[in-house]
C-alpha atoms as a PDB file:
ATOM      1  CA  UNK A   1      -3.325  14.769   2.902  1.00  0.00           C
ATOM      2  CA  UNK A   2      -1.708  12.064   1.077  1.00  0.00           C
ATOM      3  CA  UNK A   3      -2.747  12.871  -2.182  1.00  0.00           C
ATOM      4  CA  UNK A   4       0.024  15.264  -2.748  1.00  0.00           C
ATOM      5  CA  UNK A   5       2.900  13.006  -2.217  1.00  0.00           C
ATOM      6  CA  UNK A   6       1.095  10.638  -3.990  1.00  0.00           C
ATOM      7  CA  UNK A   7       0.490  13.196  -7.124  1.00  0.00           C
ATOM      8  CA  UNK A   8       4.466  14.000  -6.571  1.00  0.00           C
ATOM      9  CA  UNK A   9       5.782  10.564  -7.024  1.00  0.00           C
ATOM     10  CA  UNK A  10       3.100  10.149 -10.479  1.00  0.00           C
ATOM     11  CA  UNK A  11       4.929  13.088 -11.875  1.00  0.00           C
ATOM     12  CA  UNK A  12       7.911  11.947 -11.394  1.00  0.00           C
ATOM     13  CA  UNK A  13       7.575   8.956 -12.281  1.00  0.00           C
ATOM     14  CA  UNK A  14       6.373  10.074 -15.677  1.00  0.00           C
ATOM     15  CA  UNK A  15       9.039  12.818 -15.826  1.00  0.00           C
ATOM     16  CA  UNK A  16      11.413  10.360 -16.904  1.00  0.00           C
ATOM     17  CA  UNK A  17      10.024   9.881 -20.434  1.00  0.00           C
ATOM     18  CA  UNK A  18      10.878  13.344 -20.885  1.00  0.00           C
ATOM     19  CA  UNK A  19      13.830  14.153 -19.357  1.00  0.00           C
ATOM     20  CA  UNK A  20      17.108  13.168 -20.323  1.00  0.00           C
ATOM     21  CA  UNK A  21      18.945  11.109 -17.538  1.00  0.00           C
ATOM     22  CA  UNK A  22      20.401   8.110 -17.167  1.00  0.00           C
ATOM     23  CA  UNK A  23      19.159   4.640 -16.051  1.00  0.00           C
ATOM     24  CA  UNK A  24      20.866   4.869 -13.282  1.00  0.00           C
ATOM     25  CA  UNK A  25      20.047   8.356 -12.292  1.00  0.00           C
ATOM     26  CA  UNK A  26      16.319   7.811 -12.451  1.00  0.00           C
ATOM     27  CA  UNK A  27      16.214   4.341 -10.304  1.00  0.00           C
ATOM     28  CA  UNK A  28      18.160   6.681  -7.911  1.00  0.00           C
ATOM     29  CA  UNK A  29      15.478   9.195  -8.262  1.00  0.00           C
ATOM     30  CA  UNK A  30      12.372   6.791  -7.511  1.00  0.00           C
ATOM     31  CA  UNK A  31      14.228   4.831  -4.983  1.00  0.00           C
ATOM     32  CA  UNK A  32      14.940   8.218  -3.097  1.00  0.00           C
ATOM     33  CA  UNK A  33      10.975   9.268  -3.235  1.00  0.00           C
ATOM     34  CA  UNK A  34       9.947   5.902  -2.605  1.00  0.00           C
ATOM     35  CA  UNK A  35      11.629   5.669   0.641  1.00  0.00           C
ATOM     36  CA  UNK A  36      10.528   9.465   1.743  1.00  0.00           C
ATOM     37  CA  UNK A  37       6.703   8.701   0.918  1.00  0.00           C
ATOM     38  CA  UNK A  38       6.370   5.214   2.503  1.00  0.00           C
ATOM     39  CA  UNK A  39       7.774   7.607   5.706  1.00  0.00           C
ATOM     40  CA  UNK A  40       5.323   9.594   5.267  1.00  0.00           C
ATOM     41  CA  UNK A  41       2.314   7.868   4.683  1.00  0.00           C
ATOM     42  CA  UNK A  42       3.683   4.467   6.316  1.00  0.00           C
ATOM     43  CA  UNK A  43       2.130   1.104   5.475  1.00  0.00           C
ATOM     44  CA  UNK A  44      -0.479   0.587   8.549  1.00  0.00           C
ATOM     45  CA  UNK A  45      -3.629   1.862   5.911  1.00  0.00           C
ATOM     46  CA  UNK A  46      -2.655  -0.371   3.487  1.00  0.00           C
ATOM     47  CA  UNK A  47      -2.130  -3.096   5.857  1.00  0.00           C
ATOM     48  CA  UNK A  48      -5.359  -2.983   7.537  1.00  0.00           C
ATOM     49  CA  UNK A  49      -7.221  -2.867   4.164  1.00  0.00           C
ATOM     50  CA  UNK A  50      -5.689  -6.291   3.653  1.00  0.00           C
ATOM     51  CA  UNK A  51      -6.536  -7.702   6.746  1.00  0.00           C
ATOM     52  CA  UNK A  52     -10.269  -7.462   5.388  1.00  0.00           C
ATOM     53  CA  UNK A  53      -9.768  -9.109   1.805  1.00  0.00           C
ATOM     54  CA  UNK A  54     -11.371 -12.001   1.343  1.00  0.00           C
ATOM     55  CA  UNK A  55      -7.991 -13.421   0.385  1.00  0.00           C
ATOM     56  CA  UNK A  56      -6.529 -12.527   3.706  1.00  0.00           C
ATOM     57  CA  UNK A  57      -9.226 -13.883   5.537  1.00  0.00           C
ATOM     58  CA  UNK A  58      -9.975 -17.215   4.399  1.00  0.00           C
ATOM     59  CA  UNK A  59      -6.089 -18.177   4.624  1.00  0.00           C
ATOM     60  CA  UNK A  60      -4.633 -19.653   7.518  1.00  0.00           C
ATOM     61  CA  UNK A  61      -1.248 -19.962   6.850  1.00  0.00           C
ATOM     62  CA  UNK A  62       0.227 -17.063   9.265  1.00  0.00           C
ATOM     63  CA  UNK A  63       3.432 -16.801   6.525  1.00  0.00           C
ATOM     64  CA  UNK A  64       1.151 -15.893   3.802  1.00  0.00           C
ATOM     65  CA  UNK A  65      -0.817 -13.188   5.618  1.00  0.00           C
ATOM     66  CA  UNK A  66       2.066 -11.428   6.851  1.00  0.00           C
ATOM     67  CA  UNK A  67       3.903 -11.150   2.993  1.00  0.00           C
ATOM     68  CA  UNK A  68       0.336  -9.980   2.039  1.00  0.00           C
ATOM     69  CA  UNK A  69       0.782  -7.456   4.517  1.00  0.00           C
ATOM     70  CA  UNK A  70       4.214  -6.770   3.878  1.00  0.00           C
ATOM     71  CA  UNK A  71       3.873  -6.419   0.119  1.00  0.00           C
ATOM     72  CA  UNK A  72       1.063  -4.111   0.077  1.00  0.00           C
ATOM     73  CA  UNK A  73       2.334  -0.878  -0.369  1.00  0.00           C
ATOM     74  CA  UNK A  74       5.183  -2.070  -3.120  1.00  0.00           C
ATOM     75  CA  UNK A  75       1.902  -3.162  -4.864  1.00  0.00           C
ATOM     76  CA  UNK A  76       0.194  -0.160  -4.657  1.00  0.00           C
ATOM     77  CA  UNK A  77       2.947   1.802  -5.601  1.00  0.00           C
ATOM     78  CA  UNK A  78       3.325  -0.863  -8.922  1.00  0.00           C
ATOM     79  CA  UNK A  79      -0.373   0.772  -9.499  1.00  0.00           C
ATOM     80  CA  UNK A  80      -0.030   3.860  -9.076  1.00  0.00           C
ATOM     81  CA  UNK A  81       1.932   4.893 -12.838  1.00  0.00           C
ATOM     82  CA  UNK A  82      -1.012   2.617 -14.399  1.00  0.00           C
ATOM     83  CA  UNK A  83      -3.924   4.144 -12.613  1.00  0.00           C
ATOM     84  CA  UNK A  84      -2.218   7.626 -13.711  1.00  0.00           C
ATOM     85  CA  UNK A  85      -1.942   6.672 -17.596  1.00  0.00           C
ATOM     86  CA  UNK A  86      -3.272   7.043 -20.553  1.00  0.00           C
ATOM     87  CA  UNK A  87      -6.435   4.857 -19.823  1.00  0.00           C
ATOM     88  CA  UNK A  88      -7.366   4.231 -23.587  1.00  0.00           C
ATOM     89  CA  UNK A  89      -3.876   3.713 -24.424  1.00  0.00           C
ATOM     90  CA  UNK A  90      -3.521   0.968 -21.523  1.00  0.00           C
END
């Protein structure tokens, strides 16, 4: 379901390597597609995954859990170009 969004946002993500735009025009571009799939696929996944890490669980600051929560899907997004590269080469 999600995997096509996901495999969108890879692509384009790479596609700037090899297409000629400017700085400006490709933040533009990610920043567009980043807002559209985190619609899409919302953040309520990722946030119950970290509700179970061990990292999560053992804290009890109440501050610190909820920016775990609320900075899980920029994180998995940071993954996502390095989980789609050249493995060997990275």
């Amino acid at each position: 379901m999600y995997q096509t969004e996901i495999k969108q946002y890879l692509e384009k993500v790479q596609a700037l390597d090899e297409n000629m735009h400017t700085a400006s025009d490709n933040v533009r571009r990610l920043t567009q597609f980043y807002d559209e799939l985190k619609s899409q696929i919302g953040t309520k996944r990722l946030e119950e995954f970290v509700e179970h890490t061990e990292e999560y669980t053992n804290d009890k600051d109440f501050q610190k859990k909820d920016n775990l929560k609320d900075q899980s899907f920029d994180h998995y997004m940071a993954y996502l170009p390095l989980y789609n590269s050249d493995q060997a080469k990275y």
